[in-house]
Protein backbone atom coordinates (compact mmCIF):
# COMPACT_ATOMS: atom_id res chain seq x y z
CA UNK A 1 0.00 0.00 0.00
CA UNK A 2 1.66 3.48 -0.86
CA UNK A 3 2.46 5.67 1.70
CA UNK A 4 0.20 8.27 0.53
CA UNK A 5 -2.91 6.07 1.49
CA UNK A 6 -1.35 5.30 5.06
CA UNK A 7 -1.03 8.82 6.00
CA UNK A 8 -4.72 9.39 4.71
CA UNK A 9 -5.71 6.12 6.97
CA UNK A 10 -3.84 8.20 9.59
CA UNK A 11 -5.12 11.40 9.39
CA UNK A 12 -8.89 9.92 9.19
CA UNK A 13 -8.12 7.51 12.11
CA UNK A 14 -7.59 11.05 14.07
CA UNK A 15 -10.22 12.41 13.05
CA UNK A 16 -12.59 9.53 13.54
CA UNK A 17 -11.30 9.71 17.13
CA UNK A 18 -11.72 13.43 18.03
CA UNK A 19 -15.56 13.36 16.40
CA UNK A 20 -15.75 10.47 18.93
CA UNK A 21 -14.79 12.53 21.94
CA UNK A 22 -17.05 14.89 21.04
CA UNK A 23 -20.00 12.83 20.65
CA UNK A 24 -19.25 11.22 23.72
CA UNK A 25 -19.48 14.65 25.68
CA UNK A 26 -22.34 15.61 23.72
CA UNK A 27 -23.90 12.90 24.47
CA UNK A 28 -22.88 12.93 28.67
CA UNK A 29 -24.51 16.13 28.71
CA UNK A 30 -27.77 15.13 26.99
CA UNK A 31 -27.90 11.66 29.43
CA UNK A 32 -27.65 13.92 32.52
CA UNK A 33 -30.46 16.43 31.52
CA UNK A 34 -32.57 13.09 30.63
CA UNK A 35 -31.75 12.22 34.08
CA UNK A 36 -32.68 15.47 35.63
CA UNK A 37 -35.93 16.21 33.66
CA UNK A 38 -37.26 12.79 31.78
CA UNK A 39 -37.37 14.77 28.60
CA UNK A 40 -35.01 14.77 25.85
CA UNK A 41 -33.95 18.06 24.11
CA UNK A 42 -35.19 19.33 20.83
CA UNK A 43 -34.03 17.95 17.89
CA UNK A 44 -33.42 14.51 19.19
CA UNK A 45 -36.16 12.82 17.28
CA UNK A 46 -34.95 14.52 14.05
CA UNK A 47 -31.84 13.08 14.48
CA UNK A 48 -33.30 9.51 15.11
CA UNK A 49 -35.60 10.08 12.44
CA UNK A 50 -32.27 11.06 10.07
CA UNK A 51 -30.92 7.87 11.29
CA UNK A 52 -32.95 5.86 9.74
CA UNK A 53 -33.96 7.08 6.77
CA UNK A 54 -30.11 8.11 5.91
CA UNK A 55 -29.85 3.75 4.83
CA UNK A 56 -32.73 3.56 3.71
CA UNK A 57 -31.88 6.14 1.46
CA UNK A 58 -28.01 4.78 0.64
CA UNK A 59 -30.42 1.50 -0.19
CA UNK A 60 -32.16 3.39 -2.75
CA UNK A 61 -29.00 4.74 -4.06
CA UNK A 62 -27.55 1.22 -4.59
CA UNK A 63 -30.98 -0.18 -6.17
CA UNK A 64 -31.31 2.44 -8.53
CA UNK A 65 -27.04 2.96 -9.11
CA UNK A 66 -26.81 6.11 -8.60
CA UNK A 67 -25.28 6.91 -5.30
CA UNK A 68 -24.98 10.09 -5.22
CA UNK A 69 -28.65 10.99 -5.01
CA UNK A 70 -29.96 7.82 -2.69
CA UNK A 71 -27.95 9.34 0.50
CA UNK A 72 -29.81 12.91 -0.23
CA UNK A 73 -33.13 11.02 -0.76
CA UNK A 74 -32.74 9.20 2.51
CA UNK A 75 -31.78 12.47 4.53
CA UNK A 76 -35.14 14.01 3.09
CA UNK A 77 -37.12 10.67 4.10
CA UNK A 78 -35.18 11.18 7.54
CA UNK A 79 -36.24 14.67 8.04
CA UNK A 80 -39.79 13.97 6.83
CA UNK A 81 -39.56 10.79 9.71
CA UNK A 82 -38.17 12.78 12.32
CA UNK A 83 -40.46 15.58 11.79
CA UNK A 84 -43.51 13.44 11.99
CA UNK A 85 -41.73 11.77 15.46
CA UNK A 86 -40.99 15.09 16.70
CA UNK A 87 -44.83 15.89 16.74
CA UNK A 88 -46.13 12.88 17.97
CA UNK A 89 -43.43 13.29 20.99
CA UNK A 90 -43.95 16.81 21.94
CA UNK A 91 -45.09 16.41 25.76
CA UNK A 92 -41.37 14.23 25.86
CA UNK A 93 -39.43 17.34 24.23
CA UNK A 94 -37.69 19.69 26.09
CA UNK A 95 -35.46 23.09 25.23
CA UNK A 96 -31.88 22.91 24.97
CA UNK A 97 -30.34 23.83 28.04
CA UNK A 98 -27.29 27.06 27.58
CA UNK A 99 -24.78 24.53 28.36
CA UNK A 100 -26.21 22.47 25.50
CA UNK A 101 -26.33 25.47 22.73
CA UNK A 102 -22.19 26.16 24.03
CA UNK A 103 -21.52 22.42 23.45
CA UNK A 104 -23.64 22.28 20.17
CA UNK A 105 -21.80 25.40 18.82
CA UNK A 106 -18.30 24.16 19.82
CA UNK A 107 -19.15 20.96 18.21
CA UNK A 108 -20.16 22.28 14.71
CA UNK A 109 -17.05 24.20 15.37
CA UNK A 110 -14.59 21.16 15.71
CA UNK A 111 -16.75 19.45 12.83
CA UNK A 112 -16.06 21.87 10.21
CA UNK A 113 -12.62 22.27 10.93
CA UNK A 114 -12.28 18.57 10.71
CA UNK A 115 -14.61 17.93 7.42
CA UNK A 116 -11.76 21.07 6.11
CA UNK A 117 -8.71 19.15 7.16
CA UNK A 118 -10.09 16.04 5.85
CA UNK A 119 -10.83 16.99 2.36
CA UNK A 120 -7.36 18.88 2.35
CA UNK A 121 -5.93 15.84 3.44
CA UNK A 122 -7.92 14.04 0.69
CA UNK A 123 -6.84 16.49 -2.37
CA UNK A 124 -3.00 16.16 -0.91
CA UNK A 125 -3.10 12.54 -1.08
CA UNK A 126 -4.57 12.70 -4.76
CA UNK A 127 -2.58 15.31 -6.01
CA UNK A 128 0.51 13.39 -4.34
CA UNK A 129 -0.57 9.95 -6.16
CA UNK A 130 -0.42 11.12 -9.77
């Protein structure tokens, strides 16, 4: 395997691993309010709802062979799911907390700056292999 595609292993592994420490805290947080109030903070239903239609969407990608537009298919079947589970679990939906909008915002923060380094690292590697 060429160097070039170990270092892009490597640089992905690290990333991989810092999105993973900040889902964990993310996650921390949200577990304790659950504990404190029984309700779980807006959005969460949206993003289960996402969840699941995001394969079923990749699934319709791979059925009809065209891949790029089955993962954007699935995200609108997600939304449309979580929406619809959002509603139906109002009385279990609370607002996010301040600590929760500070952790949400650093979050989006690290992602972006991540998703940057990544396809920089991606374009290197390519530009490197020819």
């Amino acid at each position: 395997m060429p160097t070039e595609y170990l270092s892009m292993m490597f640089i992905f592994a690290i990333i991989a691993i810092i999105l993973l420490i900040v889902m964990r805290s993310v996650f921390k947080l949200h577990r304790e309010e659950f504990k404190k109030t029984g309700k779980h903070p807006k959005g969460h239903f949206m993003g289960q709802g996402i969840a699941i239609g995001l394969p079923i969407g990749v699934a319709v990608g791979v059925a009809t062979g065209n891949m790029g537009v089955g993962p954007a298919i699935g995200i609108a079947i997600g939304v449309a799911i979580g929406a619809g589970m959002e509603k139906k679990n109002q009385d279990k939906i609370r607002p996010l907390t301040e600590k929760e909008i500070e952790l949400k915002k650093k979050s989006a923060i690290i992602s972006s700056v991540l998703l940057i380094v990544g396809i920089g690292a991606l374009i290197v590697v390519f530009l490197v292999a020819k």
